[in-house]
Protein backbone atom coordinates (compact mmCIF):
# COMPACT_ATOMS: atom_id res chain seq x y z
CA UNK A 1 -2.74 10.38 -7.36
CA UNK A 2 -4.48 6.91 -7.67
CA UNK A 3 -3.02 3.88 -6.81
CA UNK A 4 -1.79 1.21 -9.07
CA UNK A 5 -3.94 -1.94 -8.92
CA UNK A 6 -7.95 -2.53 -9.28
CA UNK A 7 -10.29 -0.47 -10.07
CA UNK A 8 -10.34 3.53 -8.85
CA UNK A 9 -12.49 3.87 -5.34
CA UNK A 10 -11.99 7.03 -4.29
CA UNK A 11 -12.04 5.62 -0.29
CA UNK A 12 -8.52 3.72 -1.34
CA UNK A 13 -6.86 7.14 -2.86
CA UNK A 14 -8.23 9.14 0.42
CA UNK A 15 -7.24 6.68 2.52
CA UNK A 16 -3.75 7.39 1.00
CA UNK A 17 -3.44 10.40 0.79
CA UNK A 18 -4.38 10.77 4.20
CA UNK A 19 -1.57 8.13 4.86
CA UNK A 20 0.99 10.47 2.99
CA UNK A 21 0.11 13.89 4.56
CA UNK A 22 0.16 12.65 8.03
CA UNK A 23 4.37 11.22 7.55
CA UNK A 24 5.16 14.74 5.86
CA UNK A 25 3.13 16.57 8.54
CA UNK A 26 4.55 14.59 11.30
CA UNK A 27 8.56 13.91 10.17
CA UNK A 28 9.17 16.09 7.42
CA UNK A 29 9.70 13.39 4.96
CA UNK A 30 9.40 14.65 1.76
CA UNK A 31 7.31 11.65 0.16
CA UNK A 32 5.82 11.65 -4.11
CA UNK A 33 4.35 8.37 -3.98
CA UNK A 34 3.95 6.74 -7.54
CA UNK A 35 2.27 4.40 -8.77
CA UNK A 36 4.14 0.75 -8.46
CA UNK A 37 5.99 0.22 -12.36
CA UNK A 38 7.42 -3.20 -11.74
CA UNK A 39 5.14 -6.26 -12.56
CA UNK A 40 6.69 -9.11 -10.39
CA UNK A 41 3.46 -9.00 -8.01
CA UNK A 42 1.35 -12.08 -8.25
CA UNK A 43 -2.14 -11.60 -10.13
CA UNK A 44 -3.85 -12.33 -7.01
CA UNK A 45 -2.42 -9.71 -4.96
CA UNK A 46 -2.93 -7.03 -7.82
CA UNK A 47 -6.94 -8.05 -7.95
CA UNK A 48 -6.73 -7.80 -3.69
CA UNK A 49 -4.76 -4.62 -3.46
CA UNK A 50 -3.65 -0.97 -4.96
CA UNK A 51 0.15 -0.16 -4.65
CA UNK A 52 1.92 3.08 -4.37
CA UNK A 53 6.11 3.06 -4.42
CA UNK A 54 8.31 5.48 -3.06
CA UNK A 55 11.45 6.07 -0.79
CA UNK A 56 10.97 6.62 3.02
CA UNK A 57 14.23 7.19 4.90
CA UNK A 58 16.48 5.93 2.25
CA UNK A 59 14.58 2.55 2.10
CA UNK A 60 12.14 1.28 -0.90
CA UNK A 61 8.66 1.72 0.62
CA UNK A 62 5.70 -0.03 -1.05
CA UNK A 63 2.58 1.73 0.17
CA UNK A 64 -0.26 -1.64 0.44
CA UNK A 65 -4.18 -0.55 0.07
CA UNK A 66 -7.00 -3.19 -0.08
CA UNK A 67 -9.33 -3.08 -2.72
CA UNK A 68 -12.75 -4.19 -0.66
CA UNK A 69 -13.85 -2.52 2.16
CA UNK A 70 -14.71 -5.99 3.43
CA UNK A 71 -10.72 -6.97 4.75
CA UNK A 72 -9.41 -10.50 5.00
CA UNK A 73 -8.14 -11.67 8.13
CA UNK A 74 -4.83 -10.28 9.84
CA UNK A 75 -3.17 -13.96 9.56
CA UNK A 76 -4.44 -13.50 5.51
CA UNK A 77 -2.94 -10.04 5.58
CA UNK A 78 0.31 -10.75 6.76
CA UNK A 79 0.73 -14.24 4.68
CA UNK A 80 -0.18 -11.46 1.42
CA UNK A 81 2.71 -9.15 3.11
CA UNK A 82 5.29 -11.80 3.43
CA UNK A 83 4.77 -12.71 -0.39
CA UNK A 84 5.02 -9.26 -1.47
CA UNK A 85 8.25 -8.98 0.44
CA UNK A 86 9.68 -12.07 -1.28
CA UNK A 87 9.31 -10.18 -4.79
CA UNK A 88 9.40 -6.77 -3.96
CA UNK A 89 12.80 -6.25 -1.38
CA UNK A 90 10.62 -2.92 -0.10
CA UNK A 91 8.76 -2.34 3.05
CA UNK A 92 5.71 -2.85 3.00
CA UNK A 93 2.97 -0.33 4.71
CA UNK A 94 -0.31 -2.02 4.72
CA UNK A 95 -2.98 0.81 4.87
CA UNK A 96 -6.14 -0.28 6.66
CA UNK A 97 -9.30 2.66 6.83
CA UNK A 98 -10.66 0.71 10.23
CA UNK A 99 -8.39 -1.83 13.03
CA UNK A 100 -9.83 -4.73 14.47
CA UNK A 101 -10.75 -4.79 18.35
C-alpha cells in the first residue's frame, strides 16, 4: 500500500505500515488505509507529504507522512497540520520515523 503524494520511498510506506499494524495489534481496530481521493490539499503540502485516509473509531482519519527524511520544524509541522485540518475535517496523524530531544 503506498501512500498518496510524492514520489514512492519505501522508508514512508514502512514507516506506515508499521504505523497501521501497531493500532490493529494494540486496539483491535480494524484499519484499510487508502490512499487520500479528494484533491482539496494545497500543492505545497502534496510536494511535503504522502497521505493515507481511513476511519479510526468512527472518525475520518488522515494518516500524514513527510516526504524528506530531513523534517521541518515542529512549529512548521503543526502550522502544515492546522491547514490540512481547515480543508480536510479529519484527524490528522502526523507520522514521524525519529522525535526530537
Amino acid at each position: 500500500m503506498a501512500l498518496h503524494g510524492s514520489a514512492p520511498q519505501p522508508w514512508i510506506d514502512r514507516l506506515a505500515m508499521e504505523t497501521i499494524n501497531y493500532v490493529r495489534e494494540t486496539s483491535n481496530v480494524p484499519l484499510g488505509p487508502r490512499p487520500l481521493k479528494r484533491a482539496a490539499i494545497p500543492y505545497f503540502l502534496r510536494d511535503r507529504y504522502r497521505f493515507l485516509e481511513d476511519e479510526l473509531l468512527t472518525r475520518r482519519s488522515l494518516f500524514v507522512a513527510p516526504t524528506n527524511s530531513e523534517l521541518d520544524t515542529p512549529a512548521q509541522m503543526a502550522k502544515h497540520l492546522v491547514q490540512l485540518k481547515k480543508v480536510t475535517d479529519a484527524v490528522d496523524i502526523l507520522l514521524l520515523p525519529t522525535i526530537w530531544a
